[in-house]
PDB file of N, CA and C in Angstrom:
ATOM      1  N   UNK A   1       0.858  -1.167   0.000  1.00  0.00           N
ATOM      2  CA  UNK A   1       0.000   0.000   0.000  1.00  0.00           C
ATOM      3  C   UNK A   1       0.905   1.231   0.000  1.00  0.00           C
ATOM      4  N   UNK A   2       0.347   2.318  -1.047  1.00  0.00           N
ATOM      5  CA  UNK A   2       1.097   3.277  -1.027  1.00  0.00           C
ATOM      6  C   UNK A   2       0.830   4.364  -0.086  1.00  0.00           C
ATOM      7  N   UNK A   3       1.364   5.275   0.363  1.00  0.00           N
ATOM      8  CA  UNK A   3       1.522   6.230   1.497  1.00  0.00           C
ATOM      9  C   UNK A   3       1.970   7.927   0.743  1.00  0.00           C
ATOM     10  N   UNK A   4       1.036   8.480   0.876  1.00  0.00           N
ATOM     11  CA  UNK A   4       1.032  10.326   0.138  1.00  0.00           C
ATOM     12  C   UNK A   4       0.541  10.850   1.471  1.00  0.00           C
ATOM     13  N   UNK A   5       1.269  12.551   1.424  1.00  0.00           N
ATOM     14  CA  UNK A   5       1.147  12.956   2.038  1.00  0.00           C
ATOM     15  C   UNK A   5      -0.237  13.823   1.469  1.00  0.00           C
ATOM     16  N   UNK A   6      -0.900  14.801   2.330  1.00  0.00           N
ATOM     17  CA  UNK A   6      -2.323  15.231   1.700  1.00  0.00           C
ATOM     18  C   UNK A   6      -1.907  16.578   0.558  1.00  0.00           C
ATOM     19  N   UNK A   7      -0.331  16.963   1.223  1.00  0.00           N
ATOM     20  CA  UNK A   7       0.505  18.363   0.294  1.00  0.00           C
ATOM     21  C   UNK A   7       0.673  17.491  -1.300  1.00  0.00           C
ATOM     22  N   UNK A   8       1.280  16.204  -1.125  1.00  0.00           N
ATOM     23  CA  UNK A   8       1.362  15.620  -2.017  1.00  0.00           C
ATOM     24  C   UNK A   8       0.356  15.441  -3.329  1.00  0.00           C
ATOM     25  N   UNK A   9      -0.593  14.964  -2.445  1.00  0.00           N
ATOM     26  CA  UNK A   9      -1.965  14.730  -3.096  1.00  0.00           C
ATOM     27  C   UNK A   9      -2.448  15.828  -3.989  1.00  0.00           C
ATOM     28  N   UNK A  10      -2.566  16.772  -3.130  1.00  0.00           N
ATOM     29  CA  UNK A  10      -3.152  18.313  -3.890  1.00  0.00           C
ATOM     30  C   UNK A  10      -1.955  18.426  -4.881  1.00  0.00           C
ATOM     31  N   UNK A  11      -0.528  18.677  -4.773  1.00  0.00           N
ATOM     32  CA  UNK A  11       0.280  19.586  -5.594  1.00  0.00           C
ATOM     33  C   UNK A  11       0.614  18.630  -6.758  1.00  0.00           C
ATOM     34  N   UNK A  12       0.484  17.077  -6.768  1.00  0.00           N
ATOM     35  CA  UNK A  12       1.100  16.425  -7.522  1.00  0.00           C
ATOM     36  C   UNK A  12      -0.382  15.521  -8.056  1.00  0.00           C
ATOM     37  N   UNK A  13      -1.255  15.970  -8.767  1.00  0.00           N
ATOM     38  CA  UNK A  13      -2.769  15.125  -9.396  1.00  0.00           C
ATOM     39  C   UNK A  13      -2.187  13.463 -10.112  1.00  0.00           C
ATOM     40  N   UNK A  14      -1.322  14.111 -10.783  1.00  0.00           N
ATOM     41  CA  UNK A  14      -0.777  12.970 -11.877  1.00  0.00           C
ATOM     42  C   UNK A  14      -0.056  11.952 -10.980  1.00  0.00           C
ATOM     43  N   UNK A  15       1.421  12.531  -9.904  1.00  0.00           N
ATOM     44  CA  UNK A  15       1.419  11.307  -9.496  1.00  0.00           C
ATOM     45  C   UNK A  15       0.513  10.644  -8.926  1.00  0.00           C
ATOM     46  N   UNK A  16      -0.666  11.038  -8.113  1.00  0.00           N
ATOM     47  CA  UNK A  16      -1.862  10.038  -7.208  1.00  0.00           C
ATOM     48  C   UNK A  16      -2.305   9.414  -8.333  1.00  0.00           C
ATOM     49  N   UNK A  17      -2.943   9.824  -9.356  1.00  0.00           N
ATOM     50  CA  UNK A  17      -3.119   8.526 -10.176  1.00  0.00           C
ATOM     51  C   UNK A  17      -2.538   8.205 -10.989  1.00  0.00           C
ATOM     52  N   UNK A  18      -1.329   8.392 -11.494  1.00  0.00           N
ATOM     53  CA  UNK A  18      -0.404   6.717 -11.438  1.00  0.00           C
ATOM     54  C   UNK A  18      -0.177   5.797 -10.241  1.00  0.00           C
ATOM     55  N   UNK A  19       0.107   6.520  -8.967  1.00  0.00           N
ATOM     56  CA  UNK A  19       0.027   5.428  -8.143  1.00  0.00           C
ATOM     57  C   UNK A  19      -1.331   4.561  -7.747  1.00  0.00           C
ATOM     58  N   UNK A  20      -2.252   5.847  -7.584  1.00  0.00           N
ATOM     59  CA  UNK A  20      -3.571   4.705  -7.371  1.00  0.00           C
ATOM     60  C   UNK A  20      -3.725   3.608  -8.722  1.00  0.00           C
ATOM     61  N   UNK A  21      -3.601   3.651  -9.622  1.00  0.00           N
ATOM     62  CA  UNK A  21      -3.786   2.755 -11.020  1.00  0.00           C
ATOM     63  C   UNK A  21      -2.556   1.849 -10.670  1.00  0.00           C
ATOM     64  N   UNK A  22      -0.922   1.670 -10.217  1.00  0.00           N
ATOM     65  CA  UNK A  22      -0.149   0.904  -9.550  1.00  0.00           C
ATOM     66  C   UNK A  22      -0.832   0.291  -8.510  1.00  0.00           C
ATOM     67  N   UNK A  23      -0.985   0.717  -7.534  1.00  0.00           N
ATOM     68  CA  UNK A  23      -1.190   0.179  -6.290  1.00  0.00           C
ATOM     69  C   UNK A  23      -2.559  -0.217  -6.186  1.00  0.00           C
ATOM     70  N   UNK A  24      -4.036   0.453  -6.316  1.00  0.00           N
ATOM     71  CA  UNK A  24      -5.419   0.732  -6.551  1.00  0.00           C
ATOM     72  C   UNK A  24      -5.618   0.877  -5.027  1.00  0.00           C
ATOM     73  N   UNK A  25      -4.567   1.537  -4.223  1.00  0.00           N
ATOM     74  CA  UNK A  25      -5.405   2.388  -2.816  1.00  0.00           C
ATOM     75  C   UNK A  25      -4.068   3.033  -2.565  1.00  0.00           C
ATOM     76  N   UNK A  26      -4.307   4.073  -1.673  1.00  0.00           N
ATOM     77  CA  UNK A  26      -3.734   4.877  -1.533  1.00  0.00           C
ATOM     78  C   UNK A  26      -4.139   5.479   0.182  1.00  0.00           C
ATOM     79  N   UNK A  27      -3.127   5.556   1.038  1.00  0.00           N
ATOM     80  CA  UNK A  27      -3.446   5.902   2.506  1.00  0.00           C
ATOM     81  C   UNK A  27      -2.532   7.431   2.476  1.00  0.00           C
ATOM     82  N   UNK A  28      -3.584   8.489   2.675  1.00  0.00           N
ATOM     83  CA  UNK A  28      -3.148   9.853   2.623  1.00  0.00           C
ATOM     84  C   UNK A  28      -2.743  10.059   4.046  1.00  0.00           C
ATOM     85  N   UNK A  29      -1.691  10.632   4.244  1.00  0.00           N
ATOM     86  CA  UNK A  29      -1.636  11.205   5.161  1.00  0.00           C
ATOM     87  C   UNK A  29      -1.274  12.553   6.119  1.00  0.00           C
ATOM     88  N   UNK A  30      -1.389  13.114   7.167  1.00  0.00           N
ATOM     89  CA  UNK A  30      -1.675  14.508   7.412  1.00  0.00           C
ATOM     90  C   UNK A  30      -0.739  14.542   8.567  1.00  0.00           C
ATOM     91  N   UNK A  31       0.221  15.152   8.506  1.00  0.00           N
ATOM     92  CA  UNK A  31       1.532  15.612   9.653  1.00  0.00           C
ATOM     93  C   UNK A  31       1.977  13.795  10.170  1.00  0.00           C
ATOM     94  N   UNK A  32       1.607  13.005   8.988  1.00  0.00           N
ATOM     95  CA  UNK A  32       3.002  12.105   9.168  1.00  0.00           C
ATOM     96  C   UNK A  32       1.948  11.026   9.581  1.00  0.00           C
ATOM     97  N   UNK A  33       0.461  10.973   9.976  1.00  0.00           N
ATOM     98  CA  UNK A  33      -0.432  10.316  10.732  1.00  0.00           C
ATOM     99  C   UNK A  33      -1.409   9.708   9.532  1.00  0.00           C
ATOM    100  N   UNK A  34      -2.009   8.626   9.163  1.00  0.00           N
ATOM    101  CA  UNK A  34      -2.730   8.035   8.509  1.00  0.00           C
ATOM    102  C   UNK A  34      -4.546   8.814   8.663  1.00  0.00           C
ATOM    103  N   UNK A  35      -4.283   9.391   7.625  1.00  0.00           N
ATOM    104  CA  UNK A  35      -6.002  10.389   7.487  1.00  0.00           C
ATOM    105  C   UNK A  35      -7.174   9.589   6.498  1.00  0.00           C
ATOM    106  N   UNK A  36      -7.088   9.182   5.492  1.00  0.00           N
ATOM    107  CA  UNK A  36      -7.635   9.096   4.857  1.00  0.00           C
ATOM    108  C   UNK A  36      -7.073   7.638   3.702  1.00  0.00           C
ATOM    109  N   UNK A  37      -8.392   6.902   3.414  1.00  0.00           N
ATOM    110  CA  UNK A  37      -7.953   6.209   2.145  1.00  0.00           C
ATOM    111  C   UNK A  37      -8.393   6.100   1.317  1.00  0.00           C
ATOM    112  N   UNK A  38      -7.812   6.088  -0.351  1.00  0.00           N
ATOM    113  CA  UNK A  38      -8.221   6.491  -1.787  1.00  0.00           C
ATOM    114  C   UNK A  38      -8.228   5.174  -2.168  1.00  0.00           C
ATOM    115  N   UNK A  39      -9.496   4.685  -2.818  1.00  0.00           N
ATOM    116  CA  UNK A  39      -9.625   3.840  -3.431  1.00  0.00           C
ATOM    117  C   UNK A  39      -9.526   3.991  -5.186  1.00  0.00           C
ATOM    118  N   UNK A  40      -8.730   3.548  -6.451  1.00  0.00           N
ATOM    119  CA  UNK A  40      -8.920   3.571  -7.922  1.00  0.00           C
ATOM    120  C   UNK A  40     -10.348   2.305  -7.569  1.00  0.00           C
ATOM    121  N   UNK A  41     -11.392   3.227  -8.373  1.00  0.00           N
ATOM    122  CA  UNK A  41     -12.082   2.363  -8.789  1.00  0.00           C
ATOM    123  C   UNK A  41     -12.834   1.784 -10.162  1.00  0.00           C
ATOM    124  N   UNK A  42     -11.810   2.340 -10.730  1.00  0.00           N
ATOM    125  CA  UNK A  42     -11.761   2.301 -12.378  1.00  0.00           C
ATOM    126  C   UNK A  42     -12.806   0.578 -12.505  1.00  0.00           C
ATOM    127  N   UNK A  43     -13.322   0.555 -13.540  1.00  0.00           N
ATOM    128  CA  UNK A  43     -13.462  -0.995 -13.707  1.00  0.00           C
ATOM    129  C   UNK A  43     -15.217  -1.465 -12.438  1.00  0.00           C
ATOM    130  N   UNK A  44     -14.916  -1.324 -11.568  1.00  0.00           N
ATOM    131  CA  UNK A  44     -15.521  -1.869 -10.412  1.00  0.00           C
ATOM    132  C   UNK A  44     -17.123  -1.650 -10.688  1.00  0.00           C
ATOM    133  N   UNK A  45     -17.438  -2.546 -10.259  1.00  0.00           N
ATOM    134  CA  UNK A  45     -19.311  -1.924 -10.057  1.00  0.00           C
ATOM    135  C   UNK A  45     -19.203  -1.216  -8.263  1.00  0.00           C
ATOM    136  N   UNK A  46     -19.335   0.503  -8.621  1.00  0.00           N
ATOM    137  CA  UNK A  46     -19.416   1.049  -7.702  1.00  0.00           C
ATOM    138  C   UNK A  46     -20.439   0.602  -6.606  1.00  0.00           C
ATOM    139  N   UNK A  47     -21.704   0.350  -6.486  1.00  0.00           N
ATOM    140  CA  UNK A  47     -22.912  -0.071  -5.699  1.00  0.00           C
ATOM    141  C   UNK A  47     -22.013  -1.151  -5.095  1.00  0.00           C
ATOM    142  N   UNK A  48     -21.234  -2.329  -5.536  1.00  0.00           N
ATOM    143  CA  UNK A  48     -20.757  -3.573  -4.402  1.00  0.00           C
ATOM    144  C   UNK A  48     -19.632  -2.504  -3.804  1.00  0.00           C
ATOM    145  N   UNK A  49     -18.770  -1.875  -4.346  1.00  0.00           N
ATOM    146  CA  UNK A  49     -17.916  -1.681  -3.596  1.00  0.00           C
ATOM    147  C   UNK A  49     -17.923  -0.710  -2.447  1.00  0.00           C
ATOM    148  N   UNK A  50     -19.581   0.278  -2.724  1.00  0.00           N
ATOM    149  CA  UNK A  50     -20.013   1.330  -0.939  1.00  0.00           C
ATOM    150  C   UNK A  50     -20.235  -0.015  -0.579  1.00  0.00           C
ATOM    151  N   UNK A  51     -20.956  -0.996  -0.708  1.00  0.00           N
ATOM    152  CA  UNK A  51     -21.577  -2.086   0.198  1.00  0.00           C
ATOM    153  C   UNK A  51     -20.999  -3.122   0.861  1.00  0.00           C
ATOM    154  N   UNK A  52     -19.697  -3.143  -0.070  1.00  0.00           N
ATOM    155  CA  UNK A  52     -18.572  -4.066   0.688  1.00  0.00           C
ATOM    156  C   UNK A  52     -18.200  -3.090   2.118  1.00  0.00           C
ATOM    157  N   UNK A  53     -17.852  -1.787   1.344  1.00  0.00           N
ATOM    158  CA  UNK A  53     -16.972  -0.347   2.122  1.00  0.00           C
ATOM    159  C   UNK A  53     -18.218  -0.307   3.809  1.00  0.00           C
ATOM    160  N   UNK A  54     -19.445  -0.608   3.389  1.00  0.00           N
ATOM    161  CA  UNK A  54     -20.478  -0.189   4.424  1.00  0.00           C
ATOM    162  C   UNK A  54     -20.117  -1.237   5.440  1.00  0.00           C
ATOM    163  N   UNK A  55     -20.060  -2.461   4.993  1.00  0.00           N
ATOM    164  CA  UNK A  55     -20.109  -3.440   5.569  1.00  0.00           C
ATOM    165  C   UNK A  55     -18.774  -3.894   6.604  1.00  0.00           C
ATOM    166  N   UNK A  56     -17.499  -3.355   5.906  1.00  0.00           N
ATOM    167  CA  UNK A  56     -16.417  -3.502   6.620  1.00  0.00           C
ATOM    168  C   UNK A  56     -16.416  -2.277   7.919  1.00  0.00           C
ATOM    169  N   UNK A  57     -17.091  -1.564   7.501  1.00  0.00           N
ATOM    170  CA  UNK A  57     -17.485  -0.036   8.505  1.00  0.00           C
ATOM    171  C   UNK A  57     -17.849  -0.972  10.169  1.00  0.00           C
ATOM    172  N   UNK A  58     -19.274  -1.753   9.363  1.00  0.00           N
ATOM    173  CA  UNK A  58     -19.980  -2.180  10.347  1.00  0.00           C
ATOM    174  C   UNK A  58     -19.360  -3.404  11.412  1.00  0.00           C
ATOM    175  N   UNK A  59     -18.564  -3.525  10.666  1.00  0.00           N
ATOM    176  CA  UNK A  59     -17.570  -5.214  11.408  1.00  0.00           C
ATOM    177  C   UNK A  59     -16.578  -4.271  12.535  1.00  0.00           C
ATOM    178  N   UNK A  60     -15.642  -3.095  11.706  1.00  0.00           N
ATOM    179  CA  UNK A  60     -15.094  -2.279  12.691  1.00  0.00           C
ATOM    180  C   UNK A  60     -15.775  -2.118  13.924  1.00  0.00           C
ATOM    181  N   UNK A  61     -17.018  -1.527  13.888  1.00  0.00           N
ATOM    182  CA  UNK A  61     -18.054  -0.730  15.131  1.00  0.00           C
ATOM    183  C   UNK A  61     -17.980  -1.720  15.421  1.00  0.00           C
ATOM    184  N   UNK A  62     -18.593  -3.136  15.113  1.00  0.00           N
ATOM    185  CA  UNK A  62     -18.441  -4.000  16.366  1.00  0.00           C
ATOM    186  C   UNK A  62     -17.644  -4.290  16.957  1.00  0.00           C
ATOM    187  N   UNK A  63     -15.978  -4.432  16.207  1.00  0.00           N
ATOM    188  CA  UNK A  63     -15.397  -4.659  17.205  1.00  0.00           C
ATOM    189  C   UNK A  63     -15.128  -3.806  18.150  1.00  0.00           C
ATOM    190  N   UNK A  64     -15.030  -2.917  17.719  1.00  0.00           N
ATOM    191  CA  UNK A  64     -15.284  -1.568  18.489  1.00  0.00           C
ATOM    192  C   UNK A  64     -15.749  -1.332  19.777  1.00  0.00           C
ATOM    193  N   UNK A  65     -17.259  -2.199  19.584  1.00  0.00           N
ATOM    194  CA  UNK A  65     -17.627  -1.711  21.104  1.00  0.00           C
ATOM    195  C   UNK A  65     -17.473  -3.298  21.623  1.00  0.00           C
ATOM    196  N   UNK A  66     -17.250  -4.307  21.008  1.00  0.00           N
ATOM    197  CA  UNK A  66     -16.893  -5.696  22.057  1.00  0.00           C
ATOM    198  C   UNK A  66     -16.035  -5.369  22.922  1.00  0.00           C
ATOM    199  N   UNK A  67     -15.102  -4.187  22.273  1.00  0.00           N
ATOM    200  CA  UNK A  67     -13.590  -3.979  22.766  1.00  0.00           C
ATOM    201  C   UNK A  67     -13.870  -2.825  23.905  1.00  0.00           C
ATOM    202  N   UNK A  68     -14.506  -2.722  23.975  1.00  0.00           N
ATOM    203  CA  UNK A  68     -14.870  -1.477  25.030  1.00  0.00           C
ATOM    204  C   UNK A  68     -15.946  -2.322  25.938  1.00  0.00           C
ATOM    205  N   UNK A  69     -16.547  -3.283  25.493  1.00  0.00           N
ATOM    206  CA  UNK A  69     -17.401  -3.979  26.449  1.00  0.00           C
ATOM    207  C   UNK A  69     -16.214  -4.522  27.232  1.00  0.00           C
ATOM    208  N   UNK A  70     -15.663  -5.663  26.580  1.00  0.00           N
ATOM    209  CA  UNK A  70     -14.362  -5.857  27.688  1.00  0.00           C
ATOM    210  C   UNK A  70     -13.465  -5.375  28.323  1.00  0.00           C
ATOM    211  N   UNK A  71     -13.207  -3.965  28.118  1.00  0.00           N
ATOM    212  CA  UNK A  71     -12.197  -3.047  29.327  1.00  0.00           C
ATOM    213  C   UNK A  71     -13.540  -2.648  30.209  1.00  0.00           C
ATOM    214  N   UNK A  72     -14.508  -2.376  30.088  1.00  0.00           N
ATOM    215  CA  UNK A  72     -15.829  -2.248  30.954  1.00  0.00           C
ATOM    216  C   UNK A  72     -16.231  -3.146  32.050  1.00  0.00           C
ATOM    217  N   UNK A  73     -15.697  -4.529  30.937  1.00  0.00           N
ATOM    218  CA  UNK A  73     -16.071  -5.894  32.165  1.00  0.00           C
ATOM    219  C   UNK A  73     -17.851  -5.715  31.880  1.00  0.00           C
ATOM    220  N   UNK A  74     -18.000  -5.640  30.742  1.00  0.00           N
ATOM    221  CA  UNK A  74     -19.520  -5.743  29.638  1.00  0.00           C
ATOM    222  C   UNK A  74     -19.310  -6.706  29.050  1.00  0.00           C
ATOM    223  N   UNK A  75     -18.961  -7.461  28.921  1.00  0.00           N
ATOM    224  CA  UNK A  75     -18.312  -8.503  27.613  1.00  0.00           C
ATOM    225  C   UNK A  75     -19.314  -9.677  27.380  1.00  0.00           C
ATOM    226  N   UNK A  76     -20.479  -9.672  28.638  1.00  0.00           N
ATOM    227  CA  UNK A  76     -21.700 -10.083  28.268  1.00  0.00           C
ATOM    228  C   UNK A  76     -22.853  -9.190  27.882  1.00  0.00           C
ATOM    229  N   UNK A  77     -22.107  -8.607  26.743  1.00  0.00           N
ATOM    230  CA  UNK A  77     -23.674  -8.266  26.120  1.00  0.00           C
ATOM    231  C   UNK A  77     -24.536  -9.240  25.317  1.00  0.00           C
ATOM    232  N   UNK A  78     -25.828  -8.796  25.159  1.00  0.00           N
ATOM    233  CA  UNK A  78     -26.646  -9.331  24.755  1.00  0.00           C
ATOM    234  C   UNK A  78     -26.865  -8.880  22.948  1.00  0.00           C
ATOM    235  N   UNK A  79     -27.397 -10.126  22.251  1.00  0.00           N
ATOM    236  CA  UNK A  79     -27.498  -8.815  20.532  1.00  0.00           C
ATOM    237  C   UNK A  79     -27.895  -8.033  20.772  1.00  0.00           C
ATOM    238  N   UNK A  80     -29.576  -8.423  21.585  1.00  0.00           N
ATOM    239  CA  UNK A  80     -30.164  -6.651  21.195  1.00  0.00           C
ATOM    240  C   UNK A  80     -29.475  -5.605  21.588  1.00  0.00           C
ATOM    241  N   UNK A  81     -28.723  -5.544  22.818  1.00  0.00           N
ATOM    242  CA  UNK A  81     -27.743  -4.473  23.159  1.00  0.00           C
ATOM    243  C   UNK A  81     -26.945  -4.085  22.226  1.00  0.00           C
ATOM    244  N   UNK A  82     -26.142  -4.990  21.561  1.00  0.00           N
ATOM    245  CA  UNK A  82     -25.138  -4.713  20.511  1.00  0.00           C
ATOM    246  C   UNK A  82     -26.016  -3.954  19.126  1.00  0.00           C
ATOM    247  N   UNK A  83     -27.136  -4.678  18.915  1.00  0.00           N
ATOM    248  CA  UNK A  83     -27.866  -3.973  17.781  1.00  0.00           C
ATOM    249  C   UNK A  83     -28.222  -2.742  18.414  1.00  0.00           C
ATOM    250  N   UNK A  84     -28.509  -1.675  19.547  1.00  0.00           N
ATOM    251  CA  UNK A  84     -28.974  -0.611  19.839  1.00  0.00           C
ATOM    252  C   UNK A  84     -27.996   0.054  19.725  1.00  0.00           C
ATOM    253  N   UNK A  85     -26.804  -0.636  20.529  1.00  0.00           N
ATOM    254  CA  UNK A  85     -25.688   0.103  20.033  1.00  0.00           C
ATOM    255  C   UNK A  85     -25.043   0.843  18.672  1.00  0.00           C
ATOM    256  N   UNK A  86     -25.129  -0.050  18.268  1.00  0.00           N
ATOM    257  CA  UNK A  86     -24.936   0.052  16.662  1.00  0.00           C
ATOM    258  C   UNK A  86     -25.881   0.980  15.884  1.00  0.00           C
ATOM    259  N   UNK A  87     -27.349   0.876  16.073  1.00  0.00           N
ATOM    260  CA  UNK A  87     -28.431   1.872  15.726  1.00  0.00           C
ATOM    261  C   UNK A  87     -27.895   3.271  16.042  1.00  0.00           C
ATOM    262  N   UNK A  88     -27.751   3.136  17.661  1.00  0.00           N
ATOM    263  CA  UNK A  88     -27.284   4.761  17.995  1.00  0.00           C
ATOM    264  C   UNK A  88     -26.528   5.408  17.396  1.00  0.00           C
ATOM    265  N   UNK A  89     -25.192   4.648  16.804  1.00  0.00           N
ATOM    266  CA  UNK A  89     -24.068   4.894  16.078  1.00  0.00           C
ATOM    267  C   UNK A  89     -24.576   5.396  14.916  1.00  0.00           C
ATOM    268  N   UNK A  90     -25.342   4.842  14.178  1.00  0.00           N
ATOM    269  CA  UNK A  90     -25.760   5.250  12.783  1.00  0.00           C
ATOM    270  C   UNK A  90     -26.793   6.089  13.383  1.00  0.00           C
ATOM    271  N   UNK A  91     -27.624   6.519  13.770  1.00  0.00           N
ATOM    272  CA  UNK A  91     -28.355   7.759  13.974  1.00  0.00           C
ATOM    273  C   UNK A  91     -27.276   8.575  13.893  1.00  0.00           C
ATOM    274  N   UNK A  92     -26.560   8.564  15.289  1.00  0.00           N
ATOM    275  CA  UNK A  92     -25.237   9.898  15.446  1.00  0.00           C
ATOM    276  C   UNK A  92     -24.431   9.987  13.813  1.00  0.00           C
ATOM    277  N   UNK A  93     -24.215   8.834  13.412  1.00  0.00           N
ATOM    278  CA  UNK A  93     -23.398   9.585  12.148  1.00  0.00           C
ATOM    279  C   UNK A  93     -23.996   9.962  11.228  1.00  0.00           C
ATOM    280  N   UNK A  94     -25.723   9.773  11.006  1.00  0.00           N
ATOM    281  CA  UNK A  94     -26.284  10.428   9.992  1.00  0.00           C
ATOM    282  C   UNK A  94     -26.977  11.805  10.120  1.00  0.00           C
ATOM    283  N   UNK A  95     -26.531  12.176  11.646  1.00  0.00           N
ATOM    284  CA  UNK A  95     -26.885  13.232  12.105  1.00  0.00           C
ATOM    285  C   UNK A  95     -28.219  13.267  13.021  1.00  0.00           C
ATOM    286  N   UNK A  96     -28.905  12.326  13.263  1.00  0.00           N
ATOM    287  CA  UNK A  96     -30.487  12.415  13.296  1.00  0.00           C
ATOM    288  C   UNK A  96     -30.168  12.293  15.443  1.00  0.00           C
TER     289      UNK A  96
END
């Protein structure tokens, strides 16, 4: 995986995509720290690849909060807990 800085990104168009078309992702980053990642999605059926992208989102959050259930000493949650959890999350990030 290739590694640009975000100065990079902006001042240099052409190199990001030759490298994204080399590599097909790209991890931008901002004072040296991992910000952002560029996917080439030349080719792809866009619709699987938000839905793959949604889906790996959703595997994160869980581990997410398993991992916070167990420094809690929560680590018996229940689904429905984990599914409310998760609801709340997507309310808060869609703003609502």
């Amino acid at each position: 995986m290739e590694f640009l800085s975000i100065r990079e990104f902006s001042a240099y168009p052409r190199k990001t995509r030759e490298t994204l078309k080399r590599s097909g992702k790209i991890v931008l980053t901002n004072n040296g720290k991992p910000s952002m990642l560029v996917f080439d999605i030349t080719g792809q059926d866009f619709e699987n690849l938000i839905d793959t992208l949604n889906r790996a989102e959703a595997m994160r959050l869980l581990d997410e909060i398993q991992m916070q259930a167990v420094r809690g000493g929560l680590n018996a949650m229940t689904a429905d807990e984990i599914n409310r959890e998760i609801d709340g999350h997507r309310r808060k990030k869609r703003g609502k």
